[in-house]
PDB file of N, CA and C in Angstrom:
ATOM      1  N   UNK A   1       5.522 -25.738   2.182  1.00  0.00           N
ATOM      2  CA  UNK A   1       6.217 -24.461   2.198  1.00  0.00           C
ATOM      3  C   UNK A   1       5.658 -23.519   1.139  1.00  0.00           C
ATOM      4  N   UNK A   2       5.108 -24.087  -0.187  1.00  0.00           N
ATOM      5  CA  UNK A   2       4.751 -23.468  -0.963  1.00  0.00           C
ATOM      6  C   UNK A   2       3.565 -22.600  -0.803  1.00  0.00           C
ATOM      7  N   UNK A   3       2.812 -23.410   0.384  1.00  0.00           N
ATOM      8  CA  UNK A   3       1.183 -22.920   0.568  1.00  0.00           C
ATOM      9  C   UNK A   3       1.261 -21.640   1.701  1.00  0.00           C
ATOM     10  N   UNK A   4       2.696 -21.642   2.353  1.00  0.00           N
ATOM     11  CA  UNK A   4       3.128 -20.191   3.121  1.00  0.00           C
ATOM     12  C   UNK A   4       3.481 -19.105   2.189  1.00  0.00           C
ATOM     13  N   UNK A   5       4.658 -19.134   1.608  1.00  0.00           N
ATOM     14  CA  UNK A   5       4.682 -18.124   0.507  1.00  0.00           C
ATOM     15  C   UNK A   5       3.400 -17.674   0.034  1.00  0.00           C
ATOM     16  N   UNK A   6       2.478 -18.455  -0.738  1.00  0.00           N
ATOM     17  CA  UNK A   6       1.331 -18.034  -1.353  1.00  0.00           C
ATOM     18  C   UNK A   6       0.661 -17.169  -0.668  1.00  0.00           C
ATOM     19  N   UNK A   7       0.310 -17.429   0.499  1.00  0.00           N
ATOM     20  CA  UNK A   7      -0.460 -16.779   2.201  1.00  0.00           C
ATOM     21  C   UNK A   7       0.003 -15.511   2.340  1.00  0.00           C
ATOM     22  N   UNK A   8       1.772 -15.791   2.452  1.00  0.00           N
ATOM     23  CA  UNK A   8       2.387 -14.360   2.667  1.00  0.00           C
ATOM     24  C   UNK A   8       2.256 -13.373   1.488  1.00  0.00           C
ATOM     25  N   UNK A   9       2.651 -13.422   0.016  1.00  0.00           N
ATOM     26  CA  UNK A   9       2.280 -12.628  -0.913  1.00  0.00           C
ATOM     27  C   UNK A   9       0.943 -12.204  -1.234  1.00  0.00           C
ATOM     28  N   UNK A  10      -0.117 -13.227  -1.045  1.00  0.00           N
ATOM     29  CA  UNK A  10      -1.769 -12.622  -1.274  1.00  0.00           C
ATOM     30  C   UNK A  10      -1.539 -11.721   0.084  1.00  0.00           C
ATOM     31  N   UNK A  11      -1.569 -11.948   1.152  1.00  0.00           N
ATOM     32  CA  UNK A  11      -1.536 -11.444   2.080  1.00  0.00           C
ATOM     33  C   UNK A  11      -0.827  -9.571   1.737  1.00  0.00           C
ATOM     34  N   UNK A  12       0.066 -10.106   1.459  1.00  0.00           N
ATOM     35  CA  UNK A  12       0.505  -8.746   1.387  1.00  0.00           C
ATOM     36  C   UNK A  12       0.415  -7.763   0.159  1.00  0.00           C
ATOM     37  N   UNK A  13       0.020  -8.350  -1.152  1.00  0.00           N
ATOM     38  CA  UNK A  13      -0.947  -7.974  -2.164  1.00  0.00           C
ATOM     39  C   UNK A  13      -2.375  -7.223  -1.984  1.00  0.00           C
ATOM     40  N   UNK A  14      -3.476  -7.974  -1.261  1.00  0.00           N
ATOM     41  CA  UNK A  14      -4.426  -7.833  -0.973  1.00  0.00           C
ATOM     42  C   UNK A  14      -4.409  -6.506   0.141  1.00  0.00           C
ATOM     43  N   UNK A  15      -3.957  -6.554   1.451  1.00  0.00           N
ATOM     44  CA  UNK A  15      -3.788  -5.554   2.058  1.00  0.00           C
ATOM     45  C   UNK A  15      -2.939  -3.902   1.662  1.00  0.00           C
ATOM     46  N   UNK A  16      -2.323  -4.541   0.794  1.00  0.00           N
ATOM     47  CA  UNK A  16      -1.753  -3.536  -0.135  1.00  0.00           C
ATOM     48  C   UNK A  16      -2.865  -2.611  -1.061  1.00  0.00           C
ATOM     49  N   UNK A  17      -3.545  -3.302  -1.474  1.00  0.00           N
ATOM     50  CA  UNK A  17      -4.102  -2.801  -2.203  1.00  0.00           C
ATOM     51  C   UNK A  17      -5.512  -2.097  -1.496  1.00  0.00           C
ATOM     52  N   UNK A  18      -5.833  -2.239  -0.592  1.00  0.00           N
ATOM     53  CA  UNK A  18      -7.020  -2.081   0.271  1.00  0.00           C
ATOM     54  C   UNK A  18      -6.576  -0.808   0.752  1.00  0.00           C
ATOM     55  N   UNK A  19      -5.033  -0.806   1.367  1.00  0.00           N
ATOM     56  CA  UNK A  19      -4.238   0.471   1.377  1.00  0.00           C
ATOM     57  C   UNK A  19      -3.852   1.546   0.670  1.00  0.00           C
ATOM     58  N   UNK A  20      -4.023   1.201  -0.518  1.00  0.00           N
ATOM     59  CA  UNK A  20      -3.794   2.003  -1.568  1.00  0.00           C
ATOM     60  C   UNK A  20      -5.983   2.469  -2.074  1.00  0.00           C
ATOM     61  N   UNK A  21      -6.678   2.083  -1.834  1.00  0.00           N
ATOM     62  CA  UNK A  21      -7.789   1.780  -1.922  1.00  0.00           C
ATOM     63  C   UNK A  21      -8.122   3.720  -1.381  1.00  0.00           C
ATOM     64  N   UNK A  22      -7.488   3.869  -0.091  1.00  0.00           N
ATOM     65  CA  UNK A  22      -7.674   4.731   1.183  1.00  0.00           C
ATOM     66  C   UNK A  22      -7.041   6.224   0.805  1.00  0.00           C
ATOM     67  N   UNK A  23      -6.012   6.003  -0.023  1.00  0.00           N
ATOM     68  CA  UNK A  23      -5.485   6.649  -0.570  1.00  0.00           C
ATOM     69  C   UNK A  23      -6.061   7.487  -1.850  1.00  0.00           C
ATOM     70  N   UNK A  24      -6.493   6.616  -3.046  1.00  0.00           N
ATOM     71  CA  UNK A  24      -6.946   6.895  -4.087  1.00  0.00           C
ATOM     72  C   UNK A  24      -8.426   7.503  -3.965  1.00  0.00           C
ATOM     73  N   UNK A  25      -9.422   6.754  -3.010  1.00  0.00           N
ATOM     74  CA  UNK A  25     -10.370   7.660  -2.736  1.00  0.00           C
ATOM     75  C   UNK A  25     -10.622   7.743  -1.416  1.00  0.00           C
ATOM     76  N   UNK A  26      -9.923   9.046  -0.407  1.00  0.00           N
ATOM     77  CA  UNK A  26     -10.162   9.201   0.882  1.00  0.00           C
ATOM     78  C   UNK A  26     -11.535   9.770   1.461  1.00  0.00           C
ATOM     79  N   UNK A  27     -12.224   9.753   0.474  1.00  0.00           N
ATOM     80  CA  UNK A  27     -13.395  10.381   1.093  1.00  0.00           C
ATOM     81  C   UNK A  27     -14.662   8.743   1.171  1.00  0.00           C
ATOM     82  N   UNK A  28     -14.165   7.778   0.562  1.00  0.00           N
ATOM     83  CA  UNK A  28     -14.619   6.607   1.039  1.00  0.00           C
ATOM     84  C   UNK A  28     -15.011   6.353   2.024  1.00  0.00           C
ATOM     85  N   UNK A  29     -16.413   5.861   2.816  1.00  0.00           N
ATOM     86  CA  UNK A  29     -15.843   5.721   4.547  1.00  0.00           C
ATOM     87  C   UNK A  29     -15.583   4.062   4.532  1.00  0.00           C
ATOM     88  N   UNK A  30     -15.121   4.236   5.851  1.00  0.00           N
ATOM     89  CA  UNK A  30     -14.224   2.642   5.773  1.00  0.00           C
ATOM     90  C   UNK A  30     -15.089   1.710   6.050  1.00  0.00           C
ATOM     91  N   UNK A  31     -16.249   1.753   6.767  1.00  0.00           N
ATOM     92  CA  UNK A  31     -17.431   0.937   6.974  1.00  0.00           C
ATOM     93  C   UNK A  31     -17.545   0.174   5.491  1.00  0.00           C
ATOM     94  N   UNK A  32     -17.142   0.708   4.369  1.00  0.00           N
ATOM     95  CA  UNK A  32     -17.831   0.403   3.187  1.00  0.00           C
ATOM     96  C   UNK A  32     -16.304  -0.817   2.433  1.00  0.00           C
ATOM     97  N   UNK A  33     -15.483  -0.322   3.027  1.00  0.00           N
ATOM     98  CA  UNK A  33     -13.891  -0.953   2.334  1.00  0.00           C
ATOM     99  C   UNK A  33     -13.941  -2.184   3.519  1.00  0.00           C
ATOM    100  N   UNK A  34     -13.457  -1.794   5.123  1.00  0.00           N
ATOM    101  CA  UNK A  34     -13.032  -3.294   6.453  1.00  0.00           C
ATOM    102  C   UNK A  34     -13.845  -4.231   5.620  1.00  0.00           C
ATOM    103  N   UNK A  35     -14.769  -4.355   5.882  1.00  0.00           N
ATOM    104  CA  UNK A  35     -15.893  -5.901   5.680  1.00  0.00           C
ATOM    105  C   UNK A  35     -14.869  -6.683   4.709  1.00  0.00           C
ATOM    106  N   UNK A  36     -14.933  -5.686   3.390  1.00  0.00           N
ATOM    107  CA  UNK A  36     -14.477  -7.003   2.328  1.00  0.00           C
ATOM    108  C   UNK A  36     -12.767  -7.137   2.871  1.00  0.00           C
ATOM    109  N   UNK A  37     -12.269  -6.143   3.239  1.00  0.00           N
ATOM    110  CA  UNK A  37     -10.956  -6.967   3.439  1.00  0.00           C
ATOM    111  C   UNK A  37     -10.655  -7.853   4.773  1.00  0.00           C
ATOM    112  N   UNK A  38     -11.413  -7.721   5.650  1.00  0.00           N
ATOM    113  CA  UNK A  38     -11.706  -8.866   6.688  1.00  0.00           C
ATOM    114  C   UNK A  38     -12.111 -10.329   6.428  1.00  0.00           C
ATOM    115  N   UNK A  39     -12.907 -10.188   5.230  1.00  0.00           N
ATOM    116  CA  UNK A  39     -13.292 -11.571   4.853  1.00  0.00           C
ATOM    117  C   UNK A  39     -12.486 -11.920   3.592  1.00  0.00           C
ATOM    118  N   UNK A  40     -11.723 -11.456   3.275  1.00  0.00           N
ATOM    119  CA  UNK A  40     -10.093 -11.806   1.996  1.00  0.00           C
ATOM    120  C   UNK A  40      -9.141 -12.154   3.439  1.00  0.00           C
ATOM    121  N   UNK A  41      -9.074 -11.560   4.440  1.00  0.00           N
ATOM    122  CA  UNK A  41      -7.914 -12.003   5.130  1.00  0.00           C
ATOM    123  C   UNK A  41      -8.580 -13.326   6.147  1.00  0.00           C
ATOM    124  N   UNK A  42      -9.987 -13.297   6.113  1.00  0.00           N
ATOM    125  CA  UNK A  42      -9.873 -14.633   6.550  1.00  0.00           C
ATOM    126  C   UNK A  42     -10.364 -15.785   5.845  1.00  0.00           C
ATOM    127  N   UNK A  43     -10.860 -15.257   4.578  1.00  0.00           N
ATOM    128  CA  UNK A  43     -10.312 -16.734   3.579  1.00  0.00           C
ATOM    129  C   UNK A  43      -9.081 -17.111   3.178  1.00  0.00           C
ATOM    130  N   UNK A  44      -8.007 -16.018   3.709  1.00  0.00           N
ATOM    131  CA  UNK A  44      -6.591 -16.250   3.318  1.00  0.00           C
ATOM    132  C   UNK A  44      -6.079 -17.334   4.457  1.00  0.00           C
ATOM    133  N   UNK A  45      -6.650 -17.158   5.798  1.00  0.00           N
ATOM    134  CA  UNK A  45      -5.883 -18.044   7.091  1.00  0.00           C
ATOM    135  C   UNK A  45      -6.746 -18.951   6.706  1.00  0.00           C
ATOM    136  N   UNK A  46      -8.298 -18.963   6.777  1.00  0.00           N
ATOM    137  CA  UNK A  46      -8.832 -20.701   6.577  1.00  0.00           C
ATOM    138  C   UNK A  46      -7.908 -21.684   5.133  1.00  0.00           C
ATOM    139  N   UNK A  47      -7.335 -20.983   4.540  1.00  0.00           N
ATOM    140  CA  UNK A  47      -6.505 -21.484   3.218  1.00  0.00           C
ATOM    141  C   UNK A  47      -5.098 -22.036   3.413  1.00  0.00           C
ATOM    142  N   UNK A  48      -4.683 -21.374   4.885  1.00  0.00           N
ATOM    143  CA  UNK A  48      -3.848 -21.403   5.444  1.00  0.00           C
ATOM    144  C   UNK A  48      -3.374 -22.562   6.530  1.00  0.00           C
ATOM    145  N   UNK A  49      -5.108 -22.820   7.368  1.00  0.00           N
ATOM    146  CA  UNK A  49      -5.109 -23.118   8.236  1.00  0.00           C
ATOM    147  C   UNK A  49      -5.438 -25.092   7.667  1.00  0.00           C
ATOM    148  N   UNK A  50      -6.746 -24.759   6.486  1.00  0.00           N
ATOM    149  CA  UNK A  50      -7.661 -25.992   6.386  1.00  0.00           C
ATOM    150  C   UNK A  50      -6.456 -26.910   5.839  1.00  0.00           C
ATOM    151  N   UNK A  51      -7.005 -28.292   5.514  1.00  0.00           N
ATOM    152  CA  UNK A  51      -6.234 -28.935   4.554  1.00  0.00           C
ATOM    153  C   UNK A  51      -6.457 -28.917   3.131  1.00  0.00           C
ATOM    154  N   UNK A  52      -5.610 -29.177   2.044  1.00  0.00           N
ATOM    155  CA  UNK A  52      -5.955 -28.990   0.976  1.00  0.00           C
ATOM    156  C   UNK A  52      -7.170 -30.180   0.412  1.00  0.00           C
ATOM    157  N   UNK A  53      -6.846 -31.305   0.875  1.00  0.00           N
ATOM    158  CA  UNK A  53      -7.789 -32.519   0.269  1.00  0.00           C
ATOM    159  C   UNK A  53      -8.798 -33.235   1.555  1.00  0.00           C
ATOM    160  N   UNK A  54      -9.993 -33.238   1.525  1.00  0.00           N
ATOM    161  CA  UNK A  54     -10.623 -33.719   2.291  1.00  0.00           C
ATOM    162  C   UNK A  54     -11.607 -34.926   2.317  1.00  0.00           C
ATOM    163  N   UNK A  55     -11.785 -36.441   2.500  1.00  0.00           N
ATOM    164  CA  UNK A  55     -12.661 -37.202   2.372  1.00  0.00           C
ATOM    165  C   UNK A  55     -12.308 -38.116   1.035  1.00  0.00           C
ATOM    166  N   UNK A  56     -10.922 -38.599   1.221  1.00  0.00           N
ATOM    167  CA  UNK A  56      -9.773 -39.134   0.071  1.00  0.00           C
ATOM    168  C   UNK A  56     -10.940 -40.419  -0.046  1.00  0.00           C
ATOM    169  N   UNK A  57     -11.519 -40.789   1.173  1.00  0.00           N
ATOM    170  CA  UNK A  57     -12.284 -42.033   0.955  1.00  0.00           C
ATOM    171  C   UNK A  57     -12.838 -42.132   0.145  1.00  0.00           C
ATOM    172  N   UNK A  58     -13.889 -41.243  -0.191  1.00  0.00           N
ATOM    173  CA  UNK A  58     -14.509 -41.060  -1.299  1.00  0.00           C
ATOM    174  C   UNK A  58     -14.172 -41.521  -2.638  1.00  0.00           C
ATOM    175  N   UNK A  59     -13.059 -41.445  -3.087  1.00  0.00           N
ATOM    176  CA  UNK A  59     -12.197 -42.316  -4.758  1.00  0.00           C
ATOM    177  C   UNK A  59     -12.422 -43.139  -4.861  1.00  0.00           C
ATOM    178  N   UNK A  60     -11.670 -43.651  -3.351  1.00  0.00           N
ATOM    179  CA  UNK A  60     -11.705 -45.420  -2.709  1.00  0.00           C
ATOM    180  C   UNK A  60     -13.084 -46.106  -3.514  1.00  0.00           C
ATOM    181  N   UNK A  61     -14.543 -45.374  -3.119  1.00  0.00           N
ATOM    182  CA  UNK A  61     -15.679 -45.890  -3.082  1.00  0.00           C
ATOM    183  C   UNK A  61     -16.160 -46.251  -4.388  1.00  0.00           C
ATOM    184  N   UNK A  62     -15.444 -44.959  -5.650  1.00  0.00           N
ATOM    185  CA  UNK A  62     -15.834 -44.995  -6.564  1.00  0.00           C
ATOM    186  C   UNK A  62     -15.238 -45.972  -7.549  1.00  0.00           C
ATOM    187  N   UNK A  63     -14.246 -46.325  -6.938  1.00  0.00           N
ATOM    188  CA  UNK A  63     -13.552 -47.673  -7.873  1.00  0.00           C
ATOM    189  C   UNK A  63     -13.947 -49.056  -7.678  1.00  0.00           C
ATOM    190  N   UNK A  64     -14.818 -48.741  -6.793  1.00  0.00           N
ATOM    191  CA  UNK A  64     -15.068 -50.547  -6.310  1.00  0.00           C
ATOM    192  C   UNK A  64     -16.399 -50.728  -6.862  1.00  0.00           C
TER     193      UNK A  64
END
């Protein structure tokens, strides 16, 4: 539950601010702002989506 909250507040932090981005300098063109916030909102769902720990086996190997 904790790793939703987190999702939802960056989420709405980040786009916030990209919004406010548009505002502060409108003569920006957006070609130059989408890209990076397309790739913040989809490292936000792969963060969302992936698991946190991957290939636990690996420990296993190192103790033996």
């Amino acid at each position: 539950m904790n790793k939703f909250i987190i999702f939802i507040l960056a989420f709405f932090a980040i786009n916030g601010f990209f919004s406010l981005i548009s505002f502060l300098f409108p003569t920006m063109p957006i070609d130059k702002i989408l890209p990076i916030q397309l790739w913040i909102n989809a490292l936000l769902l792969f963060m969302l989506i992936l698991p946190g720990t991957v290939a636990t086996f690996l420990y296993s190997m190192v103790d033996e």
